[in-house]
N, C-alpha and C. Protein backbone atom coordinates (compact mmCIF):
# COMPACT_ATOMS: atom_id res chain seq x y z
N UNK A 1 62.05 142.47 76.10
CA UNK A 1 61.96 142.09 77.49
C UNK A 1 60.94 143.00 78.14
N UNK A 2 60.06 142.39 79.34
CA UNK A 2 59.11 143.00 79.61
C UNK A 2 59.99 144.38 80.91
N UNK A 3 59.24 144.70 81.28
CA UNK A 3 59.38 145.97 82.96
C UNK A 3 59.43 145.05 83.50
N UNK A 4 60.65 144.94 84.49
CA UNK A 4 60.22 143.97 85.80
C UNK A 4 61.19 142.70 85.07
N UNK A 5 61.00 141.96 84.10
CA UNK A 5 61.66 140.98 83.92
C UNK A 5 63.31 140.69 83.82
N UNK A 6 63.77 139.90 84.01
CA UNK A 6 65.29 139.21 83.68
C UNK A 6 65.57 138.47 83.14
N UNK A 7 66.32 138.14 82.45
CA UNK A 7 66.89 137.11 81.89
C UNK A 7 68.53 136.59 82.63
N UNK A 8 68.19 135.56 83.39
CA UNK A 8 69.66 135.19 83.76
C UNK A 8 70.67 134.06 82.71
N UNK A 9 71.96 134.23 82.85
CA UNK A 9 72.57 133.76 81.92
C UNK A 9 73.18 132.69 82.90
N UNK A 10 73.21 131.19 82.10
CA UNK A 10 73.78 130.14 83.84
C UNK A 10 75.21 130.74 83.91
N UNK A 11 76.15 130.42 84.78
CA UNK A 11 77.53 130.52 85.12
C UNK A 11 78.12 129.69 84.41
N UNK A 12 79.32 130.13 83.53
CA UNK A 12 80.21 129.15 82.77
C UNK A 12 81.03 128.77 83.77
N UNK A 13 81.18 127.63 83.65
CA UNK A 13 83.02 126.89 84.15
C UNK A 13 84.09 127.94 84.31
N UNK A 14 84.24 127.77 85.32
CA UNK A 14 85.38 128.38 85.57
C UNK A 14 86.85 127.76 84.86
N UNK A 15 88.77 128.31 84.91
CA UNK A 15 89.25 127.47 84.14
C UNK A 15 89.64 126.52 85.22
N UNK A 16 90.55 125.34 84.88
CA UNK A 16 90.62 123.89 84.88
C UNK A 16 89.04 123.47 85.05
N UNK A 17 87.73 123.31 84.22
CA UNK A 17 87.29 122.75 84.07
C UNK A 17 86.47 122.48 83.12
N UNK A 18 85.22 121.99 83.08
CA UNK A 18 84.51 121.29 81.52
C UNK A 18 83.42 121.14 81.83
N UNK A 19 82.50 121.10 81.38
CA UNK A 19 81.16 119.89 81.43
C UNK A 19 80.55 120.28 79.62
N UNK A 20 79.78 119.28 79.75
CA UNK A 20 78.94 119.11 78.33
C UNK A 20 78.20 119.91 78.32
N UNK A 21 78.07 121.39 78.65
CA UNK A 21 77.59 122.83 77.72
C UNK A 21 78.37 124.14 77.74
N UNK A 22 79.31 123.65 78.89
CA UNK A 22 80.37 124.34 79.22
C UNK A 22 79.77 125.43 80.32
N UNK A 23 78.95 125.24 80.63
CA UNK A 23 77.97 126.52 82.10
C UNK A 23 77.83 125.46 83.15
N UNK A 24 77.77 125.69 84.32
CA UNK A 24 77.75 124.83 85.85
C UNK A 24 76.68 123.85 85.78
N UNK A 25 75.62 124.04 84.53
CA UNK A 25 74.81 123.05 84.86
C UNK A 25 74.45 122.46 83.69
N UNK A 26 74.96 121.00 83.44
CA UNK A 26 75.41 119.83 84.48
C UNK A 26 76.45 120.67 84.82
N UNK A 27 76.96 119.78 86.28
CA UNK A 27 77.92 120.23 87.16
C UNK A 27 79.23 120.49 86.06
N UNK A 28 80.36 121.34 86.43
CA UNK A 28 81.41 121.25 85.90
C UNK A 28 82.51 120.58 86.40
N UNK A 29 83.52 119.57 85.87
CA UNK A 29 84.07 118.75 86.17
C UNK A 29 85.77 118.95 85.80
N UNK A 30 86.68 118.87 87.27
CA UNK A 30 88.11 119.20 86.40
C UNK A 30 88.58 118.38 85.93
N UNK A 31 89.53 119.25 85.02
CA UNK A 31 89.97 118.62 83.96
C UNK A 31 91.09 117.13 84.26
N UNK A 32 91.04 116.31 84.06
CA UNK A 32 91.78 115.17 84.57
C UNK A 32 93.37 115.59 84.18
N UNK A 33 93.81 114.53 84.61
CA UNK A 33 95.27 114.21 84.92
C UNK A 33 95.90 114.32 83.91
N UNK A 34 96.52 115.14 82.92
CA UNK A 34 97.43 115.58 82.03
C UNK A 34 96.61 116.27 80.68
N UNK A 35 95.99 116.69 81.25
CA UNK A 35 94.52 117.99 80.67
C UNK A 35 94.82 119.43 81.68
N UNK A 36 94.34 120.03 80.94
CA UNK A 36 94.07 121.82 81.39
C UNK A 36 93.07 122.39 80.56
N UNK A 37 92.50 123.41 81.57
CA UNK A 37 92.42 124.25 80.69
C UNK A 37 92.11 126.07 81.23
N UNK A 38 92.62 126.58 80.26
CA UNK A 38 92.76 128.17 80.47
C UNK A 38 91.39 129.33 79.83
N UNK A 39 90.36 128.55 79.49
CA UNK A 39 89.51 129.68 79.80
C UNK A 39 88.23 129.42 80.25
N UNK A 40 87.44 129.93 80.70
CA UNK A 40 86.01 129.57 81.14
C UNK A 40 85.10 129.04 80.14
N UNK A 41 83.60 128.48 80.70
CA UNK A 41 82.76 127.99 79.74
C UNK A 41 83.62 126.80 78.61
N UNK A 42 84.09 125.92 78.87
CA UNK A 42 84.68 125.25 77.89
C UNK A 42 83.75 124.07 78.03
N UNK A 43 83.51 122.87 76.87
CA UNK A 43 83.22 122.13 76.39
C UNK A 43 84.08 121.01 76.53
N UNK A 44 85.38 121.22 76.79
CA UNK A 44 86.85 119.97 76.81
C UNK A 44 87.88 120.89 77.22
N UNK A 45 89.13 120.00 77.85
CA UNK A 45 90.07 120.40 78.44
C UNK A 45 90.88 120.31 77.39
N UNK A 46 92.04 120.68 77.20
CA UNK A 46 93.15 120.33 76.53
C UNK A 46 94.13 119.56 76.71
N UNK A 47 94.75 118.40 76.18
CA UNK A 47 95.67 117.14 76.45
C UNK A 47 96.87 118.64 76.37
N UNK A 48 98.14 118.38 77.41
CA UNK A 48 99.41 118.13 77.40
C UNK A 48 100.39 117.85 75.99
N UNK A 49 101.03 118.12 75.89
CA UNK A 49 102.12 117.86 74.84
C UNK A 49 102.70 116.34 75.65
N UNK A 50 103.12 115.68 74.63
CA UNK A 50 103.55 114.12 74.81
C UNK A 50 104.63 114.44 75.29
N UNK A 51 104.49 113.32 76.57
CA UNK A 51 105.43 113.26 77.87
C UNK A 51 105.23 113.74 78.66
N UNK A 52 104.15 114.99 78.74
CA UNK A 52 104.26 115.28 79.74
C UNK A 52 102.45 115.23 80.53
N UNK A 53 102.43 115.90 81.74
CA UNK A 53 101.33 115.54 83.04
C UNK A 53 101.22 116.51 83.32
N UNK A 54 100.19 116.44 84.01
CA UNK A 54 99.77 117.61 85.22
C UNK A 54 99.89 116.55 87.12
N UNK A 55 100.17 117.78 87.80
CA UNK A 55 100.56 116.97 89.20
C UNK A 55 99.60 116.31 89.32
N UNK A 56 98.31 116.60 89.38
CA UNK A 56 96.91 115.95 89.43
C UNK A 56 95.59 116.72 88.47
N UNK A 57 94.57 116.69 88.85
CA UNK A 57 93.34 117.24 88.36
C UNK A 57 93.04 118.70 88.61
N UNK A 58 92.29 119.43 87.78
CA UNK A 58 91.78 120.72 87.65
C UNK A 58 92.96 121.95 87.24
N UNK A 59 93.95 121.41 86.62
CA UNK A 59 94.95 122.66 85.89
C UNK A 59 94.36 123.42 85.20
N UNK A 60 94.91 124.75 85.28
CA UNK A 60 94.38 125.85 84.86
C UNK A 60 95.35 126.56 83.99
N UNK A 61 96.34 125.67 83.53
CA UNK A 61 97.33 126.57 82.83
C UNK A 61 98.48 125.76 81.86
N UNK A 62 98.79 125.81 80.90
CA UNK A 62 99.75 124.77 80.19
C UNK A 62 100.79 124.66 80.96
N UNK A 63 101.29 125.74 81.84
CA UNK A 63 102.23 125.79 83.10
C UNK A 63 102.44 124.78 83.27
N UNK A 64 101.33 124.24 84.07
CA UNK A 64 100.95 122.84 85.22
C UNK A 64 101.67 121.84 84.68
N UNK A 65 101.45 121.72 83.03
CA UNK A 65 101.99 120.53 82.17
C UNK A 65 103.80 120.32 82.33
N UNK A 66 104.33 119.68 82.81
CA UNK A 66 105.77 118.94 83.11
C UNK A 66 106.11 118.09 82.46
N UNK A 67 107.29 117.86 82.24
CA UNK A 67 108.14 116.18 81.92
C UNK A 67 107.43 115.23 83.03
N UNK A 68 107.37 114.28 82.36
CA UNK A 68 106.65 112.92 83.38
C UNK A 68 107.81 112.51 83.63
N UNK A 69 107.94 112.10 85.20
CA UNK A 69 109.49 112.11 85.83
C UNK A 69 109.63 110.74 85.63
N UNK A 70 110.54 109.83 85.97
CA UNK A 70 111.22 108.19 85.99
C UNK A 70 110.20 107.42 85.09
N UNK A 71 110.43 108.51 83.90
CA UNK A 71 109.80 107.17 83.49
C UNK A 71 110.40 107.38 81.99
N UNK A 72 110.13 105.96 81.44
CA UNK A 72 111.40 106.24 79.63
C UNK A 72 110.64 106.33 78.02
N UNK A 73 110.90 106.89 77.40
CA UNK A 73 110.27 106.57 76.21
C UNK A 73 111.37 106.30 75.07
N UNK A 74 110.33 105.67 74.22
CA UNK A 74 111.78 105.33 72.90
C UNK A 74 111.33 106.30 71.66
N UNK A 75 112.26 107.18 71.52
CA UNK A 75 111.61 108.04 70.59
C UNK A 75 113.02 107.45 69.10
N UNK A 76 114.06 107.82 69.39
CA UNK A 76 115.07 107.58 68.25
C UNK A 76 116.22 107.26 69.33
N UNK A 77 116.24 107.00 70.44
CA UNK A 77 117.17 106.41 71.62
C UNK A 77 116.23 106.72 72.74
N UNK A 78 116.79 105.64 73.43
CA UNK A 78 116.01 105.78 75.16
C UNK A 78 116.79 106.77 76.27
N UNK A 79 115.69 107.71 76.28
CA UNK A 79 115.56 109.02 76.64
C UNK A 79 115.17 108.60 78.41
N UNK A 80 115.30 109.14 79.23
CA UNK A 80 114.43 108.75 80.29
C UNK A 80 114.66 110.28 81.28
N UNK A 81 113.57 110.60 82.55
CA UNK A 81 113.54 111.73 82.74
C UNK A 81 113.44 111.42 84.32
């Protein structure tokens, strides 16, 4: 590197979010509706364990992830929550 010069590094994603290099540019985008994710610069969010959601968009934590309420699944009897 020369005297005088810099090299800047772009800004990764912060967490609940993504984009296709995982740095702000392209924009970074949260993670949708039963996705998270917990660390910066990411490439993809992480799906939820089956059954469950996030309240809405941009979770930042497997936390966020819940039982999906009134609604039923048939696993080996009908379960409903």
């Amino acid at each position: 590197m020369h005297e005088g010069s810099s090299c800047l590094l772009p800004a990764s994603c912060p967490v609940g979010t993504y984009s296709s290099s995982g740095y702000m540019n392209p924009a970074c985008i949260p993670c949708p509706r039963s996705f998270y994710q917990d660390k910066t610069g990411q490439k993809t969010c992480t799906p939820c364990s089956d059954q469950q959601s996030t309240a809405g968009n941009g979770s930042s934590t497997v936390e966020n992830c819940n039982a999906i309420e009134g609604q039923c699944f048939v696993i080996e009897e009908l379960i409903c929550k």
